[in-house]
PDB file of N, CA and C in Angstrom:
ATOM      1  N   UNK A   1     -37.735 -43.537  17.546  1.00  0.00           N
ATOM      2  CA  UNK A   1     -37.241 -42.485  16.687  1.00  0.00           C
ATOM      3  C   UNK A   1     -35.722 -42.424  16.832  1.00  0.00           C
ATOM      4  N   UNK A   2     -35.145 -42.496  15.628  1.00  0.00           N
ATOM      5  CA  UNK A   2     -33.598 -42.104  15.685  1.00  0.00           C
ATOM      6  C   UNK A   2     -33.337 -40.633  15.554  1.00  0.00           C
ATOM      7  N   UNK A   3     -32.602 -40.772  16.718  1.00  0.00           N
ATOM      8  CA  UNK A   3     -32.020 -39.191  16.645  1.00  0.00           C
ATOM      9  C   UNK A   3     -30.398 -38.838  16.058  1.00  0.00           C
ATOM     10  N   UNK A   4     -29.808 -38.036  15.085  1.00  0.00           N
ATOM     11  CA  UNK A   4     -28.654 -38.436  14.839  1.00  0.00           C
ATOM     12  C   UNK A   4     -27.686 -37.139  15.738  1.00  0.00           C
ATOM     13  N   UNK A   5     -26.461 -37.997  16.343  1.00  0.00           N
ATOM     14  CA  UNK A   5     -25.835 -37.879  17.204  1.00  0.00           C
ATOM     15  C   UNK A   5     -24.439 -37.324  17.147  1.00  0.00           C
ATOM     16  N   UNK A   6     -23.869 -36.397  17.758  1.00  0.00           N
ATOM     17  CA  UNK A   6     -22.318 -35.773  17.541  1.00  0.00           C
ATOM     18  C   UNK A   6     -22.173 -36.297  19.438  1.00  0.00           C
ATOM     19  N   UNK A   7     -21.284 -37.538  19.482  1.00  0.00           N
ATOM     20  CA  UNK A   7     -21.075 -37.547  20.931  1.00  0.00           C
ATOM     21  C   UNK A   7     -19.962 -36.350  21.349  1.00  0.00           C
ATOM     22  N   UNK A   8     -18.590 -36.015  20.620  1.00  0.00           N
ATOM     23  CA  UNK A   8     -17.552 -35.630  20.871  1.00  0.00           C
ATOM     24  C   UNK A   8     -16.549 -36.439  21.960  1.00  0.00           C
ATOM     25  N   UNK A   9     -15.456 -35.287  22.085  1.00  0.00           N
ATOM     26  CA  UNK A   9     -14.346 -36.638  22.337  1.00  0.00           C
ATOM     27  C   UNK A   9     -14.534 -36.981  23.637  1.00  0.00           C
ATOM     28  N   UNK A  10     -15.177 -36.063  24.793  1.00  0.00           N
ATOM     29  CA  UNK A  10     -15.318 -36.203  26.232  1.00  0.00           C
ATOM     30  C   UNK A  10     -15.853 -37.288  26.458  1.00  0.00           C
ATOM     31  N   UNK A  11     -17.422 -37.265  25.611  1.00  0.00           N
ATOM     32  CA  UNK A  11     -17.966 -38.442  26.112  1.00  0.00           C
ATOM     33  C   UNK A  11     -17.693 -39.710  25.394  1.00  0.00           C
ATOM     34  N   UNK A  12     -16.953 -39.847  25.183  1.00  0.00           N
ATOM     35  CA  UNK A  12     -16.173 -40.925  24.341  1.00  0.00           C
ATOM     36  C   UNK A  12     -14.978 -41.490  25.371  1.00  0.00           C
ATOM     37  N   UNK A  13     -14.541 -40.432  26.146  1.00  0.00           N
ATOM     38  CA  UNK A  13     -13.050 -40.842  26.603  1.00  0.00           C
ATOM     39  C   UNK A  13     -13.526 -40.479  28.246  1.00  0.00           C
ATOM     40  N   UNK A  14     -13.524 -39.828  28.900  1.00  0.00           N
ATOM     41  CA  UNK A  14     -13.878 -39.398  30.300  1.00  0.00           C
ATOM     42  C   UNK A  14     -15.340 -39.485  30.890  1.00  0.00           C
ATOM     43  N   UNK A  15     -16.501 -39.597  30.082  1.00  0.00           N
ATOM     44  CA  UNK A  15     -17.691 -39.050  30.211  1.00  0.00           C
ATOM     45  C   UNK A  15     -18.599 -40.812  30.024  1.00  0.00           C
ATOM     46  N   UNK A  16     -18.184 -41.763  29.307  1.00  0.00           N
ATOM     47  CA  UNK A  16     -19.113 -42.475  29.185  1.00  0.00           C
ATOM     48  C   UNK A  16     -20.442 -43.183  29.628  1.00  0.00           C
ATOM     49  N   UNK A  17     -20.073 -43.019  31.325  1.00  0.00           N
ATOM     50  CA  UNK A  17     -21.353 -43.232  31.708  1.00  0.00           C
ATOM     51  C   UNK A  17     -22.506 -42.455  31.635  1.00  0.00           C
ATOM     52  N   UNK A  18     -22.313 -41.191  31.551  1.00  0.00           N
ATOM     53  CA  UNK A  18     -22.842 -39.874  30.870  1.00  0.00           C
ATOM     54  C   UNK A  18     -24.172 -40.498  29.674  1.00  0.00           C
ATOM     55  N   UNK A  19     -23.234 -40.279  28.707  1.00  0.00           N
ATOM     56  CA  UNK A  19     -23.628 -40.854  28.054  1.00  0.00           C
ATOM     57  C   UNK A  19     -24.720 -42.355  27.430  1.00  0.00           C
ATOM     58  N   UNK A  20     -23.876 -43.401  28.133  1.00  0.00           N
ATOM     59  CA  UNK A  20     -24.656 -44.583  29.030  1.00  0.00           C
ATOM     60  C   UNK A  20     -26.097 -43.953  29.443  1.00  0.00           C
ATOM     61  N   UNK A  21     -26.086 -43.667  30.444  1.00  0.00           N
ATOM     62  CA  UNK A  21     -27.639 -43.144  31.052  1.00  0.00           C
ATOM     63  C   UNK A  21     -28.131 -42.215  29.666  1.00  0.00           C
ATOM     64  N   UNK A  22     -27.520 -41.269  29.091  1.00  0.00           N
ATOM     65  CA  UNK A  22     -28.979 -40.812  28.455  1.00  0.00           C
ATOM     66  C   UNK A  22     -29.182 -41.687  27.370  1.00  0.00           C
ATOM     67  N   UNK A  23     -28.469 -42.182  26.715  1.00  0.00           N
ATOM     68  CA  UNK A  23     -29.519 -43.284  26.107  1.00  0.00           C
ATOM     69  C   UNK A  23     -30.217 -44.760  26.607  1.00  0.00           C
ATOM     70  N   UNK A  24     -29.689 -44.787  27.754  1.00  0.00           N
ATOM     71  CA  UNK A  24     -30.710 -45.427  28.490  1.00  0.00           C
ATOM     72  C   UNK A  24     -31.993 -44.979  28.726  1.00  0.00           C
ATOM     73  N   UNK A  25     -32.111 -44.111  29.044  1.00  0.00           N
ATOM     74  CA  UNK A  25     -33.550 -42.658  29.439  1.00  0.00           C
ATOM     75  C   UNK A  25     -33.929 -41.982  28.053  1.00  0.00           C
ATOM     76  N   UNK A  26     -33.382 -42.165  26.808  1.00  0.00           N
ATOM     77  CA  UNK A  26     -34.030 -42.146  25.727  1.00  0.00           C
ATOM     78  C   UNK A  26     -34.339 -43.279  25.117  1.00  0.00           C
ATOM     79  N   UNK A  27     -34.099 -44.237  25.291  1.00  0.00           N
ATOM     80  CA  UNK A  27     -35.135 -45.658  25.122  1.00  0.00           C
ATOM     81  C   UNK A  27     -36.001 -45.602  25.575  1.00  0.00           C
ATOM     82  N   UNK A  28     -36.163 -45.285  26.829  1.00  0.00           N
ATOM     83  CA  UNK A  28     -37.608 -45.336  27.681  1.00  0.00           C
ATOM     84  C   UNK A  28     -38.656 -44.371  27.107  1.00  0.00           C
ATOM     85  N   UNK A  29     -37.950 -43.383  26.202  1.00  0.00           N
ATOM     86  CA  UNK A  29     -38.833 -42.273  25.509  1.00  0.00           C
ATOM     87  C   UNK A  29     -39.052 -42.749  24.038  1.00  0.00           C
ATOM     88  N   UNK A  30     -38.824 -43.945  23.713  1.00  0.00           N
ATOM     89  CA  UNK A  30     -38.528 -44.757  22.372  1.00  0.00           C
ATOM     90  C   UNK A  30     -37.830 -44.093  21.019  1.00  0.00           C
ATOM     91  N   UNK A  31     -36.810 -43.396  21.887  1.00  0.00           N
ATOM     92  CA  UNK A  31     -35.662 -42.585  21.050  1.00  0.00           C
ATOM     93  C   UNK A  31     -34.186 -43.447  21.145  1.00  0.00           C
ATOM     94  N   UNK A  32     -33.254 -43.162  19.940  1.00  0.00           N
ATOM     95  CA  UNK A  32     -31.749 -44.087  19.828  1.00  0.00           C
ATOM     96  C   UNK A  32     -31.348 -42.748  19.341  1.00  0.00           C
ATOM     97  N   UNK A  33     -30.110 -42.830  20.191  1.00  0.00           N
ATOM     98  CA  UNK A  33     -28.824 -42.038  19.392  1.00  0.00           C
ATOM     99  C   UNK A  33     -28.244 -42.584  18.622  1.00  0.00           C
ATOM    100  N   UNK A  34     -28.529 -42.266  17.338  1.00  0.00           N
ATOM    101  CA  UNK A  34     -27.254 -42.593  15.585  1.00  0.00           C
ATOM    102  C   UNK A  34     -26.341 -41.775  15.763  1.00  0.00           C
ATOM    103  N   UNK A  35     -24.987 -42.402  15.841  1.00  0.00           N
ATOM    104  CA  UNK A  35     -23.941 -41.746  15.861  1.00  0.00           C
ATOM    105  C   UNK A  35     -23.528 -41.502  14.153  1.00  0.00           C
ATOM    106  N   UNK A  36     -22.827 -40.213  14.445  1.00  0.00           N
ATOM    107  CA  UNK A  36     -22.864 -39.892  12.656  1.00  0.00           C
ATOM    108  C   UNK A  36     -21.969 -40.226  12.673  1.00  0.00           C
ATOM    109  N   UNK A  37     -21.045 -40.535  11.370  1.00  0.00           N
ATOM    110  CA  UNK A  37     -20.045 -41.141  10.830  1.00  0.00           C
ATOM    111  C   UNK A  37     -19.004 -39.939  11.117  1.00  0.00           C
ATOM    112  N   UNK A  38     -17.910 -40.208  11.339  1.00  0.00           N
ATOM    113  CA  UNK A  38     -16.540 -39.604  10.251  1.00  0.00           C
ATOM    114  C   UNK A  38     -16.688 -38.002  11.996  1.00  0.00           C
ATOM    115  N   UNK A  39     -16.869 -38.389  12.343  1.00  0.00           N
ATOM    116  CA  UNK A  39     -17.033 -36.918  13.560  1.00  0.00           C
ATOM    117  C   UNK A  39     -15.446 -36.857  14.178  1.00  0.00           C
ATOM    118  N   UNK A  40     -15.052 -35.488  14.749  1.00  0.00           N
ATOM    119  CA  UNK A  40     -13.691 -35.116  15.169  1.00  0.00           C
ATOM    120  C   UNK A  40     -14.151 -34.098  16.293  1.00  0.00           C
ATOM    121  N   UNK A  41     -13.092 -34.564  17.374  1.00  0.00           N
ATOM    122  CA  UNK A  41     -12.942 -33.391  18.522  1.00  0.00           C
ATOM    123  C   UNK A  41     -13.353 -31.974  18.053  1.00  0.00           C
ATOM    124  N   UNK A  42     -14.185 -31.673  18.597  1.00  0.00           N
ATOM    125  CA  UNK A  42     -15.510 -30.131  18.398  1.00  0.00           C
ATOM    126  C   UNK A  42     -14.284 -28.550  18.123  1.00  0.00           C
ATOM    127  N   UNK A  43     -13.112 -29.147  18.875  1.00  0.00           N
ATOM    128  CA  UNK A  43     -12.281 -28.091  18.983  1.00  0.00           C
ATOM    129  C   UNK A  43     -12.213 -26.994  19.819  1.00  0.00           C
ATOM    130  N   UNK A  44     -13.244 -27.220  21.388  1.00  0.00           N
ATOM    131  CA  UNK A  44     -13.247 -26.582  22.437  1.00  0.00           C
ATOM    132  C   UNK A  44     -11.936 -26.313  23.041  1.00  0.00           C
ATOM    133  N   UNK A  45     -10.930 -27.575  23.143  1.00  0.00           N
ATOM    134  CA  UNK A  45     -10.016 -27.284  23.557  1.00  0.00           C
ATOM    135  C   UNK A  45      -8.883 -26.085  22.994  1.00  0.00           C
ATOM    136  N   UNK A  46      -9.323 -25.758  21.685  1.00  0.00           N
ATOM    137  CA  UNK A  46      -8.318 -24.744  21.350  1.00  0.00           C
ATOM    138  C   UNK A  46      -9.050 -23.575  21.542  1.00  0.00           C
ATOM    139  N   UNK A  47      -9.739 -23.236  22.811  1.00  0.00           N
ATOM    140  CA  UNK A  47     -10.071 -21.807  23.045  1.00  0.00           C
ATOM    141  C   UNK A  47      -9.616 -21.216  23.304  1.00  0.00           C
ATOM    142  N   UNK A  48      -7.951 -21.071  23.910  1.00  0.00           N
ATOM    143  CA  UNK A  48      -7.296 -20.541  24.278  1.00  0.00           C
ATOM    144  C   UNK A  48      -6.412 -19.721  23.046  1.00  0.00           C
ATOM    145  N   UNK A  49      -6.871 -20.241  21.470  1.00  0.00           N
ATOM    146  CA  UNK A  49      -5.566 -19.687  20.542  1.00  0.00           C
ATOM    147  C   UNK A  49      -6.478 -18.087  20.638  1.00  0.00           C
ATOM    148  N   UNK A  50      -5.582 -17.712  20.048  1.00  0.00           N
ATOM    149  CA  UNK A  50      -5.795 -15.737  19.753  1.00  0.00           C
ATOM    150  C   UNK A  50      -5.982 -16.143  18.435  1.00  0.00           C
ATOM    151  N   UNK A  51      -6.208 -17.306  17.590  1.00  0.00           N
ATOM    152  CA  UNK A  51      -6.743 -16.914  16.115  1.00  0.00           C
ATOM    153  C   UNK A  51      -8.308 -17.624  15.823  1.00  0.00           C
ATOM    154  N   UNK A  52      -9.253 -16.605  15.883  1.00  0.00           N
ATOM    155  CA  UNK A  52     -10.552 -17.066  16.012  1.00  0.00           C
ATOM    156  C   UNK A  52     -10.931 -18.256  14.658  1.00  0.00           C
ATOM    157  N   UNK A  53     -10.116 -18.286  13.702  1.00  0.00           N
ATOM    158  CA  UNK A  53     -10.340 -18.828  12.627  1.00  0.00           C
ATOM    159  C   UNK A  53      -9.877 -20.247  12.785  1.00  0.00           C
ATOM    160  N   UNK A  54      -8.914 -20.650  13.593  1.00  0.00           N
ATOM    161  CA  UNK A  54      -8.347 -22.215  13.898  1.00  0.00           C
ATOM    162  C   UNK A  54      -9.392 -22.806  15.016  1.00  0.00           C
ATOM    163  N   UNK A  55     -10.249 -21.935  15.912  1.00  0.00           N
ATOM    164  CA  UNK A  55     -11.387 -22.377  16.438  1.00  0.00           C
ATOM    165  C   UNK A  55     -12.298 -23.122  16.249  1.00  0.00           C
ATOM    166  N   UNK A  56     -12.750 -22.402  14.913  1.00  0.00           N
ATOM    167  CA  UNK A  56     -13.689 -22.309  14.406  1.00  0.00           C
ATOM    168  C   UNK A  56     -13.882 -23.940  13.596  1.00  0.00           C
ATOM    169  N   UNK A  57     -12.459 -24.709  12.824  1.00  0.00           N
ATOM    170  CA  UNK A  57     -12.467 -25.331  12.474  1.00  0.00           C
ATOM    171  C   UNK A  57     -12.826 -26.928  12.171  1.00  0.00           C
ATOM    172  N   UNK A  58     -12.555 -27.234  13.463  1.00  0.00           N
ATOM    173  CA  UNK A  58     -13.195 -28.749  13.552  1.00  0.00           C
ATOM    174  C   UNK A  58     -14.475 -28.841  13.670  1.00  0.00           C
ATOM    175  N   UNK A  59     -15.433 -27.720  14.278  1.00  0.00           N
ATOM    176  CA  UNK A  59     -16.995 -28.221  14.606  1.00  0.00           C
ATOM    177  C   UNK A  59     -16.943 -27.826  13.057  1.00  0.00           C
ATOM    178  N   UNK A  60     -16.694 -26.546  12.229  1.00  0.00           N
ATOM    179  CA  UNK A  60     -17.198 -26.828  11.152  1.00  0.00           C
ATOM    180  C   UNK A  60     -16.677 -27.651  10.214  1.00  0.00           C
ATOM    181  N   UNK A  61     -16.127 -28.781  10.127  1.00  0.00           N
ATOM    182  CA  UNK A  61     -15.942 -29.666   9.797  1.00  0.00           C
ATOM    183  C   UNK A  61     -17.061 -30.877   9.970  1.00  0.00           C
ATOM    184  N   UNK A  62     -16.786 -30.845  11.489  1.00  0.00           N
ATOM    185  CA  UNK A  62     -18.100 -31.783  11.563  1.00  0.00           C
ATOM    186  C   UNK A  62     -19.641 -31.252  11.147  1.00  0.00           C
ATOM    187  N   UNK A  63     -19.663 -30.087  11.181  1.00  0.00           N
ATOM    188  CA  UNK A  63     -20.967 -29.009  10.197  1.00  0.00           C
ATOM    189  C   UNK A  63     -21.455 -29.758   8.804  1.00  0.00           C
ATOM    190  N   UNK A  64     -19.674 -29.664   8.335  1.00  0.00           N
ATOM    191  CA  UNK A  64     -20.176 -29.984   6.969  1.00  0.00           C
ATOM    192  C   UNK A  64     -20.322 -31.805   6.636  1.00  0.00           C
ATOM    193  N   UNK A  65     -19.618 -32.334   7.514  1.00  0.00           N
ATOM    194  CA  UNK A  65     -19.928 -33.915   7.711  1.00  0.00           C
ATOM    195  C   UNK A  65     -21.126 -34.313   7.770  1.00  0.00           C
ATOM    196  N   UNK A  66     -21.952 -33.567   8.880  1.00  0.00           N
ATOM    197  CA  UNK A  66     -23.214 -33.965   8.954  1.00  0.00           C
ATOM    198  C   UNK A  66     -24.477 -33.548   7.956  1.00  0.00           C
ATOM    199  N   UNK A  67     -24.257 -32.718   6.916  1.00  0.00           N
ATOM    200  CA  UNK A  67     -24.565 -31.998   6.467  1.00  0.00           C
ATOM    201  C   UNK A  67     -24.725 -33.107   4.816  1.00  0.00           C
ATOM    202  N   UNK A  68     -23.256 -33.651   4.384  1.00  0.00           N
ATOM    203  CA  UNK A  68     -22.877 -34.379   3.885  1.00  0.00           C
ATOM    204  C   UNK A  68     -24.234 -35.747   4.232  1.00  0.00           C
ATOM    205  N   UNK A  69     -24.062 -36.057   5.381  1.00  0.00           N
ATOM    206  CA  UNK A  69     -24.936 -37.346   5.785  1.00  0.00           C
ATOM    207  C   UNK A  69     -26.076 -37.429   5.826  1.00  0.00           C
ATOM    208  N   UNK A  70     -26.435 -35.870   5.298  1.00  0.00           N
ATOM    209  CA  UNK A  70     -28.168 -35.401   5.113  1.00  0.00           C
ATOM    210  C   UNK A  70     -28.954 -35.006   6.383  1.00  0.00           C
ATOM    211  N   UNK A  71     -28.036 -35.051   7.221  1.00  0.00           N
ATOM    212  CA  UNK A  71     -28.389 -34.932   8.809  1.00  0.00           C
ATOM    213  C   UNK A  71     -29.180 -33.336   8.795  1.00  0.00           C
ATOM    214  N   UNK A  72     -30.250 -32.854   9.408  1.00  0.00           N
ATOM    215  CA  UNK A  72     -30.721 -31.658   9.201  1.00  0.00           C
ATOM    216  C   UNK A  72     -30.561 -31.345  10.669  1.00  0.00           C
ATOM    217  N   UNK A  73     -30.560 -31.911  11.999  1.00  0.00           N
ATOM    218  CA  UNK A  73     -30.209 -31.550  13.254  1.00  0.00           C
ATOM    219  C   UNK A  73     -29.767 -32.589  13.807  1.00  0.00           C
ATOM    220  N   UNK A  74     -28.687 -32.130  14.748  1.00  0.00           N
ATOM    221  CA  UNK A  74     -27.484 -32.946  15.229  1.00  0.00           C
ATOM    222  C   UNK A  74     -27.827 -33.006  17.257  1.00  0.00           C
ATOM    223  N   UNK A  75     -27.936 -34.134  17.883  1.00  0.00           N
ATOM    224  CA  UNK A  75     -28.173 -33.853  19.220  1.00  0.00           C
ATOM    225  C   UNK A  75     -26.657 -34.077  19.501  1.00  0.00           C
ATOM    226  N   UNK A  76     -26.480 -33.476  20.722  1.00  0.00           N
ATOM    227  CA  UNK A  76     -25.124 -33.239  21.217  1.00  0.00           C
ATOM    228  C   UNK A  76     -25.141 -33.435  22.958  1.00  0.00           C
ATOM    229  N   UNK A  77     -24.499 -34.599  23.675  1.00  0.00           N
ATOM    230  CA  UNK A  77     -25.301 -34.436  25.378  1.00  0.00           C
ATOM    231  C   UNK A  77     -24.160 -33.333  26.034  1.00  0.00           C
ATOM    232  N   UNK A  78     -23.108 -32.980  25.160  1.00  0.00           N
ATOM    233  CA  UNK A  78     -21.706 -31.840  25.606  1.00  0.00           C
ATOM    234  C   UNK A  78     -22.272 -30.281  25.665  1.00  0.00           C
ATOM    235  N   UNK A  79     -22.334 -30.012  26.878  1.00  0.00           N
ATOM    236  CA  UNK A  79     -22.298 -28.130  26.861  1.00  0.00           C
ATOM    237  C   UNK A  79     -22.009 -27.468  26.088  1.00  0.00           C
ATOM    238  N   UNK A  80     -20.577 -27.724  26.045  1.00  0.00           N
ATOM    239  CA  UNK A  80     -19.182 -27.270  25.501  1.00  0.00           C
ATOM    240  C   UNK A  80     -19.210 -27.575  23.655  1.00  0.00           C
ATOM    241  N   UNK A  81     -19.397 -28.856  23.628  1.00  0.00           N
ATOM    242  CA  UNK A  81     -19.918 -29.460  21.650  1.00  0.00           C
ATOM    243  C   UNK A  81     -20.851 -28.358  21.635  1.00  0.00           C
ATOM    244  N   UNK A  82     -22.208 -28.801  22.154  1.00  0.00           N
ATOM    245  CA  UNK A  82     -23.263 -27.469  21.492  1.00  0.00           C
ATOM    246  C   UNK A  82     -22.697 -26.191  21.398  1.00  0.00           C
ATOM    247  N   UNK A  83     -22.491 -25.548  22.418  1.00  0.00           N
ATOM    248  CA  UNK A  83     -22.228 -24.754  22.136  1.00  0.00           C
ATOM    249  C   UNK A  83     -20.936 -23.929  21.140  1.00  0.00           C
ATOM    250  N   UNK A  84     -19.665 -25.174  21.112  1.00  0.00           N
ATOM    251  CA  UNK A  84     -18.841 -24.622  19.856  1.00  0.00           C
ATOM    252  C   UNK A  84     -19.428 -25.114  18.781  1.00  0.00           C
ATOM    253  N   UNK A  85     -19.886 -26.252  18.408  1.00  0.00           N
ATOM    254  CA  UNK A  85     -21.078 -26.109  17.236  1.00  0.00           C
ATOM    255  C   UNK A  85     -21.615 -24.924  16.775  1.00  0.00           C
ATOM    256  N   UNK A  86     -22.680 -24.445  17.723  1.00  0.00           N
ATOM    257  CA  UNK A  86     -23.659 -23.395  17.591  1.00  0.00           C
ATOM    258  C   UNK A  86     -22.599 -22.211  17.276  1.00  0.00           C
ATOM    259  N   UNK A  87     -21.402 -21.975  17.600  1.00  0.00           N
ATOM    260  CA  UNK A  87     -20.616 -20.495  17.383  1.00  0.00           C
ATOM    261  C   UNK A  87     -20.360 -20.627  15.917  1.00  0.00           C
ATOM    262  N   UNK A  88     -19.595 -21.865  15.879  1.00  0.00           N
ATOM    263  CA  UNK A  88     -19.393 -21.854  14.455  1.00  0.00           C
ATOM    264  C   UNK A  88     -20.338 -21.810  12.869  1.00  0.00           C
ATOM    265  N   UNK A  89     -21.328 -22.681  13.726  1.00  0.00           N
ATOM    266  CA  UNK A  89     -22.177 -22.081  12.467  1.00  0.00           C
ATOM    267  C   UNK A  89     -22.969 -20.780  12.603  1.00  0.00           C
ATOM    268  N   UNK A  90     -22.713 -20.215  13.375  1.00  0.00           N
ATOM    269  CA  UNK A  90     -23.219 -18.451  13.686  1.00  0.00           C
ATOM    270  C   UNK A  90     -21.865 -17.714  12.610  1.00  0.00           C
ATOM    271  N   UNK A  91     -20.386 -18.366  13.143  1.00  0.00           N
ATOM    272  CA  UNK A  91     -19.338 -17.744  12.494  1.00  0.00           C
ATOM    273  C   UNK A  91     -19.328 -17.867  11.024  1.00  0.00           C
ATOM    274  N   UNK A  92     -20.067 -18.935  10.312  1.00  0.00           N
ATOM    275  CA  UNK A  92     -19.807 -18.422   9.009  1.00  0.00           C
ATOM    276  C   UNK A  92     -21.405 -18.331   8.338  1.00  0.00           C
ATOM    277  N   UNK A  93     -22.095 -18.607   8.643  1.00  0.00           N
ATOM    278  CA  UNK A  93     -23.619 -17.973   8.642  1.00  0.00           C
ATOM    279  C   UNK A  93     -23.535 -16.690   8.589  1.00  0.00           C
ATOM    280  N   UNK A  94     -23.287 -16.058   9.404  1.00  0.00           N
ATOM    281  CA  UNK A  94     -23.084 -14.211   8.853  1.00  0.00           C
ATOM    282  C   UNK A  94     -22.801 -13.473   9.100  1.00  0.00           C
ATOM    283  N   UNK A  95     -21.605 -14.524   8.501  1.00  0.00           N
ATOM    284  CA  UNK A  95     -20.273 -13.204   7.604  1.00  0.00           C
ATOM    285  C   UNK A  95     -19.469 -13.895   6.697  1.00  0.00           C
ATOM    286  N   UNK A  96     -20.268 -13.629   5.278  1.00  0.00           N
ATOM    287  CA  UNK A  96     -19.328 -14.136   4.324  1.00  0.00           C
ATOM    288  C   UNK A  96     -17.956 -14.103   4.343  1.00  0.00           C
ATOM    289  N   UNK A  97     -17.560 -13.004   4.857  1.00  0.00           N
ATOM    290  CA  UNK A  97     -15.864 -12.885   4.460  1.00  0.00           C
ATOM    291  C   UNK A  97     -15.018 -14.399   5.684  1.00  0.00           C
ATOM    292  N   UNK A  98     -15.856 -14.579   6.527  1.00  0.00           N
ATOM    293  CA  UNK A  98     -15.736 -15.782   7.322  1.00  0.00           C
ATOM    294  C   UNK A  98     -15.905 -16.779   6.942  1.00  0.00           C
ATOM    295  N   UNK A  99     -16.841 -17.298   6.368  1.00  0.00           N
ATOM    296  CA  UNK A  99     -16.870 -18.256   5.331  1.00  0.00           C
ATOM    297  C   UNK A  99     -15.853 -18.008   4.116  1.00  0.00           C
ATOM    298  N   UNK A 100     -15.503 -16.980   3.243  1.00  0.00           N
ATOM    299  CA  UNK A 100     -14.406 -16.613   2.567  1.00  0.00           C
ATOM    300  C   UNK A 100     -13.077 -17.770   2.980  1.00  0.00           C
ATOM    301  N   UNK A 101     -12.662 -16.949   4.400  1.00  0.00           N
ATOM    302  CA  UNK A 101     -11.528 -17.355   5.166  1.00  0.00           C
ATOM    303  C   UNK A 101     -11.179 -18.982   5.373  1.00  0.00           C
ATOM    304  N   UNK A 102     -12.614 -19.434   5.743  1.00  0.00           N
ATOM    305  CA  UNK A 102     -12.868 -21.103   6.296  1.00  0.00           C
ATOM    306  C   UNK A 102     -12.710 -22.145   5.022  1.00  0.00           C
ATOM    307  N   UNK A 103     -13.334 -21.571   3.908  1.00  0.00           N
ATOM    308  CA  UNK A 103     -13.080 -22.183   2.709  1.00  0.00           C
ATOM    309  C   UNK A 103     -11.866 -22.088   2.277  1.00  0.00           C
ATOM    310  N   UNK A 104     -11.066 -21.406   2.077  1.00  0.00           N
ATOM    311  CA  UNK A 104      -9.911 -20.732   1.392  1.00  0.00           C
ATOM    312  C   UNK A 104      -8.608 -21.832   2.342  1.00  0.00           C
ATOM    313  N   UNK A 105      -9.098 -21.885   3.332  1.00  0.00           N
ATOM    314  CA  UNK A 105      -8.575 -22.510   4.445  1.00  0.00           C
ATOM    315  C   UNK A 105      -7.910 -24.006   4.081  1.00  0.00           C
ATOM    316  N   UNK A 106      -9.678 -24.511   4.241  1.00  0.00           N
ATOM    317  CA  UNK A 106      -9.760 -25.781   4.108  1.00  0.00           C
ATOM    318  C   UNK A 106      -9.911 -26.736   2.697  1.00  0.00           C
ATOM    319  N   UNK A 107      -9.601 -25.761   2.010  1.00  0.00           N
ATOM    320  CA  UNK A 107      -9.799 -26.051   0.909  1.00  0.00           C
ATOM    321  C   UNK A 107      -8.380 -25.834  -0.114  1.00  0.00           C
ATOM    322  N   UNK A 108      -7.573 -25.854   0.432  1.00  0.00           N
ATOM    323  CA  UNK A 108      -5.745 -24.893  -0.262  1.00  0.00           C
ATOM    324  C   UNK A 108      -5.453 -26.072  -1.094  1.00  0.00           C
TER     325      UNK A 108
END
């Protein structure tokens, strides 16, 4: 079974053996990680801005990438990915005027 995949930038750059092993240990479960196309740093690292809306941006980017690729669930082996994933699509899931903002945004 293919599973489709958001590695992010950690396990790409610092983390690879990480990575390495679990799809080693998902072969043995006769599972592959598909890496999705076109993916960008989750944007954990800008947790520190005071503007919740520049946060928010890159996972939903990659939201709508995967989304684009017909992908209906995304595995992630990052704490930190899932979980800024999961905020962001909580952040414009509900509250339109957030979605308002994100579009208006990314879309100028």
């Amino acid at each position: 079974m293919k599973l489709p995949y958001y590695p992010g930038c950690t396990l790409k750059a610092n983390a690879a053996h990480f990575e390495d092993s679990a799809q080693a240990a998902l072969e043995k479960l006769d599972c592959q990680l598909e890496e999705m196309k076109d993916w960008v740093c989750c944007g954990t690292v800008f947790s520190m801005t005071s503007d919740d809306l520049m946060l928010q941006l890159s996972s939903i980017r990659n939201l709508l990438r995967a989304e684009k690729q017909d992908l209906k669930e995304l595995v992630t082996l990052c704490s930190m990915c899932y979980n800024t994933l999961k905020q962001s699509k909580k952040f414009v899931e509900g509250d339109l005027d957030n979605l308002e903002k994100v579009n208006n945004f990314m879309y100028m």
